[in-house]
Protein backbone atom coordinates (compact mmCIF):
# COMPACT_ATOMS: atom_id res chain seq x y z
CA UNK A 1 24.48 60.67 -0.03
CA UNK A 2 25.59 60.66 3.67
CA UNK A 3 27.34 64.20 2.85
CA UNK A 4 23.35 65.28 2.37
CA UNK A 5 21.75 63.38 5.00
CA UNK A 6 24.18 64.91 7.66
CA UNK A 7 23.32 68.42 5.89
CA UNK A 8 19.91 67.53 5.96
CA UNK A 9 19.83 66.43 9.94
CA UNK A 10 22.05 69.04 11.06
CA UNK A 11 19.54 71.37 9.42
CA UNK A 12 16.62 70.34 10.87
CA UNK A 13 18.14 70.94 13.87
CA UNK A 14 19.00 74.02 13.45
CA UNK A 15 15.39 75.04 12.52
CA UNK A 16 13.73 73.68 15.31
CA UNK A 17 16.45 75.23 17.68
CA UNK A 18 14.97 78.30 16.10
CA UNK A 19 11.24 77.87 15.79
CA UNK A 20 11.38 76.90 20.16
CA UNK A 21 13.17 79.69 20.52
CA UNK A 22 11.02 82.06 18.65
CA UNK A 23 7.71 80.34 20.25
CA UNK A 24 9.22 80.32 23.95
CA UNK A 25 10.03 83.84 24.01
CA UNK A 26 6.45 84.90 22.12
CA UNK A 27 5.03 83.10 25.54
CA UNK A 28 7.44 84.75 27.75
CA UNK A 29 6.22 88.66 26.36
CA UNK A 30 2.41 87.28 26.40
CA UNK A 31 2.58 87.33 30.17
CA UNK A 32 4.66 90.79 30.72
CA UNK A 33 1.93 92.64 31.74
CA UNK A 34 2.75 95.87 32.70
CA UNK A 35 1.74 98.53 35.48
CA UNK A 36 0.57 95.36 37.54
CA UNK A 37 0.59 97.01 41.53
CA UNK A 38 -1.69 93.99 43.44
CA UNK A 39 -0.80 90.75 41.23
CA UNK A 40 2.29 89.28 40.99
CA UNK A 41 4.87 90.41 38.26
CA UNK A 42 4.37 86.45 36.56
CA UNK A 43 0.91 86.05 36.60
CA UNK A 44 -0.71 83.86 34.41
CA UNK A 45 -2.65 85.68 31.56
CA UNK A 46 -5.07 82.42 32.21
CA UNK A 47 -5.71 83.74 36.04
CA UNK A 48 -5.33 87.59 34.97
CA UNK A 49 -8.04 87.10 32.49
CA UNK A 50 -10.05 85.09 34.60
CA UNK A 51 -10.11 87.71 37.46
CA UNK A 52 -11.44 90.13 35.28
CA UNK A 53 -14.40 88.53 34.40
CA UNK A 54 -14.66 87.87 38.02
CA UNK A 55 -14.45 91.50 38.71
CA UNK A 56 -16.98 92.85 35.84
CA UNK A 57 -19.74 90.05 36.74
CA UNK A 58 -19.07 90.97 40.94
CA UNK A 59 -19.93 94.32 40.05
CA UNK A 60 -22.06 94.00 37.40
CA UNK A 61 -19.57 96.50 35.14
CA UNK A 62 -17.67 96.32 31.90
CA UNK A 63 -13.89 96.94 30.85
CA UNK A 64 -14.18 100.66 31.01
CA UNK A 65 -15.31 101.06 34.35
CA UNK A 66 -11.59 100.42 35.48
CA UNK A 67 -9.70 101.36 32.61
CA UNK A 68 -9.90 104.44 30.50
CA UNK A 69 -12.46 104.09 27.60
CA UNK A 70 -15.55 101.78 26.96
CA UNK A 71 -16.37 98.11 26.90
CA UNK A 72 -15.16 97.79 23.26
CA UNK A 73 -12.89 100.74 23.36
CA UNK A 74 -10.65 100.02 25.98
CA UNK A 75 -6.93 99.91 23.97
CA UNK A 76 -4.34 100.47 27.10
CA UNK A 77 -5.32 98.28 30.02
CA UNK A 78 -2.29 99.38 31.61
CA UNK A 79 -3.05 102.76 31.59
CA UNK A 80 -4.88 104.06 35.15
CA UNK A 81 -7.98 105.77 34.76
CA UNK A 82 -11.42 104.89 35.60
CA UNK A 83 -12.02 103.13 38.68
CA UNK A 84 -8.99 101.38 38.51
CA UNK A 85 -7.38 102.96 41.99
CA UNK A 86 -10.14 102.06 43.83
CA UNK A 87 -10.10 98.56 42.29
CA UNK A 88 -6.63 97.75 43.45
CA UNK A 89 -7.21 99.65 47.06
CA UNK A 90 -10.34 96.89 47.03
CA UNK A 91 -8.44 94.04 46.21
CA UNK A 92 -5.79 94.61 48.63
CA UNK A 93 -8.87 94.78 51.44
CA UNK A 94 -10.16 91.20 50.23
CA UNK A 95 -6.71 90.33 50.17
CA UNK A 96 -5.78 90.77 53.48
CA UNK A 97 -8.98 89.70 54.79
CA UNK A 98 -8.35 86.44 53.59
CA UNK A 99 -4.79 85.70 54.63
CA UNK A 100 -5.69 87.24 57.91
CA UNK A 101 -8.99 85.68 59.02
CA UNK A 102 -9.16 82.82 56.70
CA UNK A 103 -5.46 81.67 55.97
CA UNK A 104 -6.06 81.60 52.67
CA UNK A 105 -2.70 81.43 51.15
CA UNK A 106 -2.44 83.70 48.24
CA UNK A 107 1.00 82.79 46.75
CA UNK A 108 -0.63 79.50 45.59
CA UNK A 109 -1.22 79.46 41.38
CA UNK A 110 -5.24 79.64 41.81
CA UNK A 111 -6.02 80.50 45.56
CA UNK A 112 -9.13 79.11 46.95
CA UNK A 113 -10.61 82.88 48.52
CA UNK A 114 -13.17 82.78 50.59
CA UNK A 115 -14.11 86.90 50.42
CA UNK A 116 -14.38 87.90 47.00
CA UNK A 117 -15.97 91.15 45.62
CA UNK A 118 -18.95 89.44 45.21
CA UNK A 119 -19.59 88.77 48.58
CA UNK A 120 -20.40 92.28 49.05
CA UNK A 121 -21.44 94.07 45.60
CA UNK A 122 -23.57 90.79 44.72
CA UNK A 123 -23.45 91.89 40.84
CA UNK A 124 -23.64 95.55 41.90
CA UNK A 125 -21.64 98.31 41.36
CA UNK A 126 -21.43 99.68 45.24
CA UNK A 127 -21.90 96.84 47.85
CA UNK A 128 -25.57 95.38 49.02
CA UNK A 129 -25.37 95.43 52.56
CA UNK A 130 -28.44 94.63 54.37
CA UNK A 131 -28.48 96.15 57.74
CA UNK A 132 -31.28 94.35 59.04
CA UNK A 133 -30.41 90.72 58.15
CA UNK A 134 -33.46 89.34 60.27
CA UNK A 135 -35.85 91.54 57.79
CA UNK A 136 -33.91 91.06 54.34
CA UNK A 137 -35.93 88.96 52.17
CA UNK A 138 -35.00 88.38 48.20
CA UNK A 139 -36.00 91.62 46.06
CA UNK A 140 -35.75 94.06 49.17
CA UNK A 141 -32.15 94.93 49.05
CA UNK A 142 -31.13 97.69 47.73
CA UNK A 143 -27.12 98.87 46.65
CA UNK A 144 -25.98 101.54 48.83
CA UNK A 145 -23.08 103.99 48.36
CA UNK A 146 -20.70 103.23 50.93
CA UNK A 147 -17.50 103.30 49.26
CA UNK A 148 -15.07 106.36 50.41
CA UNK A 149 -14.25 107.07 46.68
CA UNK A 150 -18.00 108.05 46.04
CA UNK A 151 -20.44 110.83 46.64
């Protein structure tokens, strides 16, 4: 009977040995993104995922607008196409805009930014700028192409 119960113990063991191993590196690959150039190589898919959403409701876009295909279509986010240059070239802006003039500190987990894209495309594809503050009154502003990337 102890013969067993040592078989038995030394087994279990062994299987959840196993089983952690097997789950720990399933969580490792889930956040290897790859062709990341602006976000850190270890970001969270939590925060990565979260920034999207950020992005598509700051500019009032879908998936495909930055990568290659369509809302429900889009099978290679790592792929570049789309917008997706101009994306990163706008992040770095907001980026350095906030360590520089706001000392945000970006290499915390979940930054507190002050400039976001929001605070210029407010839910528009190119920014809402009004250029006459002391006139601009709710339902007068209109998006204007400003971005260097557009015609």
């Amino acid at each position: 009977m102890k013969r067993y119960r040592k078989t038995i113990v030394i087994m279990t063991v062994l299987l959840s040995i196993t089983t952690f191993s097997i789950v720990a590196r399933d969580k490792k690959q889930e956040n290897e993104f790859k062709n990341l150039q602006v976000y850190p190589k270890n970001v969270s898919a939590e925060r990565l995922n979260r920034d999207m959403e950020l992005f598509s409701r700051a500019l009032g876009v879908d998936c495909g607008y930055c990568h290659p295909g369509g809302m429900w279509t889009v099978t290679d986010y790592a792929a570049d196409g789309g917008h997706k240059e101009e994306a990163r070239t706008m992040m770095r802006m907001t980026n350095e805009l906030n360590e520089k003039y706001f000392g945000v500190d970006l290499k915390k987990p979940n930054p507190d930014q002050v400039m976001t894209c929001y605070t210029c495309h407010r839910g528009e594809e190119y920014p809402v700028i009004p250029w006459d503050t002391a006139n601009v009154k709710p339902g007068n502003v209109k998006p204007m192409k400003i971005s260097p990337f557009h015609n």
